[in-house]
C-alpha atoms as a PDB file:
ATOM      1  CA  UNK A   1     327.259 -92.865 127.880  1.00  0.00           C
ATOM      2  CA  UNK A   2     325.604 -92.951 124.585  1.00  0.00           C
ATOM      3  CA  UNK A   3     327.527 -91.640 121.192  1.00  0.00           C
ATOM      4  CA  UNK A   4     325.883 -91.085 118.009  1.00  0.00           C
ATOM      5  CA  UNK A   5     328.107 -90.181 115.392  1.00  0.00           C
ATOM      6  CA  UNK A   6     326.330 -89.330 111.767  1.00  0.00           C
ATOM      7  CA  UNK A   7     327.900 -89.310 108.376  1.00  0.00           C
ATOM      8  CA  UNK A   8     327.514 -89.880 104.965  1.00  0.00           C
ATOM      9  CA  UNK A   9     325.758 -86.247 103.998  1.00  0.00           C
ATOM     10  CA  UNK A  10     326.493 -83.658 101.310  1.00  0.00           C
ATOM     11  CA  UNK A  11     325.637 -82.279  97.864  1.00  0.00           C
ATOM     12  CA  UNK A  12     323.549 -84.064  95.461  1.00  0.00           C
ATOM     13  CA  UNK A  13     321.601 -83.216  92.484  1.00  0.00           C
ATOM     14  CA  UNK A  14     317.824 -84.179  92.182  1.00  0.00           C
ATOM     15  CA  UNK A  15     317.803 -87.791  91.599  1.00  0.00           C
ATOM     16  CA  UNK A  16     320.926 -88.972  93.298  1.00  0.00           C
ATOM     17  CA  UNK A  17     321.665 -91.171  96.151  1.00  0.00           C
ATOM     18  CA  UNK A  18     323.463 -90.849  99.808  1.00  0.00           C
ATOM     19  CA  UNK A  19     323.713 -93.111 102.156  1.00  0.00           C
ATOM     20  CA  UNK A  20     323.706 -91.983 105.790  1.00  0.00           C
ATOM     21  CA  UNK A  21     325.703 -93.328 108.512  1.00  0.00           C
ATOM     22  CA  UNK A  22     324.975 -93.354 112.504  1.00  0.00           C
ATOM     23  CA  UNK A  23     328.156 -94.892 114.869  1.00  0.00           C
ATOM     24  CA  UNK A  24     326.735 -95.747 118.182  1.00  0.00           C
ATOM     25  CA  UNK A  25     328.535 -96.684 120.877  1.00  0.00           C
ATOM     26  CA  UNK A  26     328.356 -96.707 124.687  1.00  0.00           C
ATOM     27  CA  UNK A  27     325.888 -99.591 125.385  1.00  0.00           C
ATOM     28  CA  UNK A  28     324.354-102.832 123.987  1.00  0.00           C
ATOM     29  CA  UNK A  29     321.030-101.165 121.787  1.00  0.00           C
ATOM     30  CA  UNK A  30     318.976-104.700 121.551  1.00  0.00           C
ATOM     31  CA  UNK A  31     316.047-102.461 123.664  1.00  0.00           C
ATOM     32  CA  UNK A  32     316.618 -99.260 121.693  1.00  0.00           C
ATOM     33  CA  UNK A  33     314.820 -97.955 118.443  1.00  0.00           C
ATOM     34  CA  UNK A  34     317.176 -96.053 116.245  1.00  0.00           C
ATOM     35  CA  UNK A  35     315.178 -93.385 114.008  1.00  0.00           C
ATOM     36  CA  UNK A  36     316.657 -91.023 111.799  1.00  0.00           C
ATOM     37  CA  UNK A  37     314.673 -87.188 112.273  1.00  0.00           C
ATOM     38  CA  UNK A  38     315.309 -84.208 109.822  1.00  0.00           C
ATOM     39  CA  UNK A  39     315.597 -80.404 110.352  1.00  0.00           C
ATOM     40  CA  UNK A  40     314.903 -77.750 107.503  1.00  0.00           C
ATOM     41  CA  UNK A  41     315.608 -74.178 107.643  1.00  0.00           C
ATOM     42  CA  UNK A  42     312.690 -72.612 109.854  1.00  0.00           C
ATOM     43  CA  UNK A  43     311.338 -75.736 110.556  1.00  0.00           C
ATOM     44  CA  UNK A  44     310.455 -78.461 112.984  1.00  0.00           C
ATOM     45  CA  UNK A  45     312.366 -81.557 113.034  1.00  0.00           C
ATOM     46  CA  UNK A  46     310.792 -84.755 112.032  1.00  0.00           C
ATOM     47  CA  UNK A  47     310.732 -88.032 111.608  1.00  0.00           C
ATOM     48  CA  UNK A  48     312.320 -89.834 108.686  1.00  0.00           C
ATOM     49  CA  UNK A  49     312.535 -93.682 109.579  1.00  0.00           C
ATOM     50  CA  UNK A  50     312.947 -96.228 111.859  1.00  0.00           C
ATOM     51  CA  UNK A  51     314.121 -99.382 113.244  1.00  0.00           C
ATOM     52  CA  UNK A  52     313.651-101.285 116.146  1.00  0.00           C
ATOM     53  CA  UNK A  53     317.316-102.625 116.926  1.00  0.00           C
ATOM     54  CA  UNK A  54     316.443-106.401 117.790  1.00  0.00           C
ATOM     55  CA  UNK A  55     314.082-107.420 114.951  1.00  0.00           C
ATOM     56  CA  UNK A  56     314.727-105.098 111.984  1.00  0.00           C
ATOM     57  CA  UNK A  57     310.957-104.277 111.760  1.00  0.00           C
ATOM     58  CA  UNK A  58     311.130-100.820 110.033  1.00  0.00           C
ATOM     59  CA  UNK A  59     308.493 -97.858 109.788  1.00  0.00           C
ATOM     60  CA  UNK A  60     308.838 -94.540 107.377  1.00  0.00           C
ATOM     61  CA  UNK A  61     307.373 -91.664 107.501  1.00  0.00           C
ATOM     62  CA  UNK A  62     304.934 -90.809 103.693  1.00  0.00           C
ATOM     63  CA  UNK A  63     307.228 -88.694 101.924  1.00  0.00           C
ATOM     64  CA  UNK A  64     310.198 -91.033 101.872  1.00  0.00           C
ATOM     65  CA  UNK A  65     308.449 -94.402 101.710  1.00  0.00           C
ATOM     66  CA  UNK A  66     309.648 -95.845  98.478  1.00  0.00           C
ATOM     67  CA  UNK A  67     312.994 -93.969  98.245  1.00  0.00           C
ATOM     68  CA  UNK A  68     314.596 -94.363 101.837  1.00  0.00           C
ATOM     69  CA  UNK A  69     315.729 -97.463 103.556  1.00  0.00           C
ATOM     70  CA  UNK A  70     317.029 -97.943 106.921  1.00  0.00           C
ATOM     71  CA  UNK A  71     318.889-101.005 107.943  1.00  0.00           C
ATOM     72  CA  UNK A  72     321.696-101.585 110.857  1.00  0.00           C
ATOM     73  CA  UNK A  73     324.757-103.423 110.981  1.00  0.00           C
ATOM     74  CA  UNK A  74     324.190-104.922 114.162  1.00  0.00           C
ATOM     75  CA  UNK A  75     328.375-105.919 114.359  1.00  0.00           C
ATOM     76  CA  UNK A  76     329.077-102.974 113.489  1.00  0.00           C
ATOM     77  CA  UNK A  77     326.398-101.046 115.849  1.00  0.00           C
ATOM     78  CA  UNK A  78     325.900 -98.965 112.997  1.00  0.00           C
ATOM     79  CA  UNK A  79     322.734 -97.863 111.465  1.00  0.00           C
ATOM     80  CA  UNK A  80     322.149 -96.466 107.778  1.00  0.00           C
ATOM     81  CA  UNK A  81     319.707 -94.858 105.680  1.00  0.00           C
ATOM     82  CA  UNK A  82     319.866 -95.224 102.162  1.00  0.00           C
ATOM     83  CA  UNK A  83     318.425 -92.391 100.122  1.00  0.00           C
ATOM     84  CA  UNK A  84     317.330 -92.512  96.607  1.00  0.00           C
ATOM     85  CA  UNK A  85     315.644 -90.494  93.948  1.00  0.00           C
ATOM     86  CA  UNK A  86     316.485 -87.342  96.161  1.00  0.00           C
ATOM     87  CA  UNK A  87     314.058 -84.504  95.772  1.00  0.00           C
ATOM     88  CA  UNK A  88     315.251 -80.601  96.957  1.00  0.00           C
ATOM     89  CA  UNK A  89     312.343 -81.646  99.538  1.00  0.00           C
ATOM     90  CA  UNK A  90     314.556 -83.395 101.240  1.00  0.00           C
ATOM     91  CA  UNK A  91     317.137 -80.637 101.644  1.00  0.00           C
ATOM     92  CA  UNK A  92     317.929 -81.277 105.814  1.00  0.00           C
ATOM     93  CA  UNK A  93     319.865 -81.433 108.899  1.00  0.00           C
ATOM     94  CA  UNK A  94     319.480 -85.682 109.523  1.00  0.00           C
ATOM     95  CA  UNK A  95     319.986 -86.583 112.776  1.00  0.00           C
ATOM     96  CA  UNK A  96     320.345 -89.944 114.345  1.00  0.00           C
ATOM     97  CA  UNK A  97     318.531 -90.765 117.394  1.00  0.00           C
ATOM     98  CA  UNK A  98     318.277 -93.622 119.934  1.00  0.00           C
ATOM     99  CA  UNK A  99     315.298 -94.290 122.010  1.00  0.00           C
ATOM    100  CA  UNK A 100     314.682 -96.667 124.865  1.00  0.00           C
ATOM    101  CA  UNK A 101     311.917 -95.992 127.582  1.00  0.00           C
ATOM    102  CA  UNK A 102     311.739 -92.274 128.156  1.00  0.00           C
ATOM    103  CA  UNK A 103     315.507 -92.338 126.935  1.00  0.00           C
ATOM    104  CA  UNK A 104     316.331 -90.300 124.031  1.00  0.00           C
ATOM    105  CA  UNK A 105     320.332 -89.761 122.827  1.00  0.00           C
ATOM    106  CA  UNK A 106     320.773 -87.806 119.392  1.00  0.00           C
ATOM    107  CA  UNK A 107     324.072 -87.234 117.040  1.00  0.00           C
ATOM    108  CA  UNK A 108     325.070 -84.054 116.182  1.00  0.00           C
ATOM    109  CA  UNK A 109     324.109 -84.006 112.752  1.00  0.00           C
ATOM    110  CA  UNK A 110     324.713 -83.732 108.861  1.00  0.00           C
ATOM    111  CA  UNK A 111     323.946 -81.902 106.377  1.00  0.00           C
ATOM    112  CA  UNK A 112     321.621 -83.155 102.842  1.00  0.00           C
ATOM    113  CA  UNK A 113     321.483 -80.574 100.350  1.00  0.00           C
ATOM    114  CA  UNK A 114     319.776 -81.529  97.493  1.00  0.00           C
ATOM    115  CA  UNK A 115     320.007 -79.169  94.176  1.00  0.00           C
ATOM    116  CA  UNK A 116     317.747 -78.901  91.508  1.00  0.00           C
END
């Protein structure tokens, strides 16, 4: 069974940094894609970033490219996302999530705020 376990999130100002964590555990993930997805308040979740487990080949979605960076530790089975230059934009629920096939697993969650 497939655990996600996010960390890393809090309060910033504008202009700080966090770095986001994402435990997985439960199976090899050399076929997944790890992505990291983001809730606001009365919104939709979307996508963040990405990273396909066994190359490192990364995609980001406009309105963190530049400022966000996703890596993975693969010894660790841990993937990241470090956030710069934070905007109140970016003010979210982040979730982890890995996909493989028609496969999707998600974490439970945490919290960015991001103060002006």
């Amino acid at each position: 069974q497939v655990q996600l376990v996010e960390s890393g999130g809090g309060l910033v100002q504008a202009g700080g940094s966090l770095r986001l964590s994402c435990a997985a555990s439960g199976r090899t993930f050399s076929g997944y894609t790890m992505g990291w997805f983001r809730q606001a308040p009365g919104e939709e979740r979307s996508f963040v970033a990405l990273i396909v487990w066994s190359t490192g080949i990364t995609n980001y979605a406009d309105s963190v490219k530049g400022r966000f960076t996703i890596s993975r530790d693969v010894a660790k089975n841990t993937v990241y996302l470090q956030m710069n230059s934070l905007k109140p934009a970016d003010t979210a629920v982040y979730y982890c999530r890995a996909a493989q096939g028609s496969y999707r697993y998600w974490g439970q969650g945490t919290q960015v705020t991001v103060s002006s």
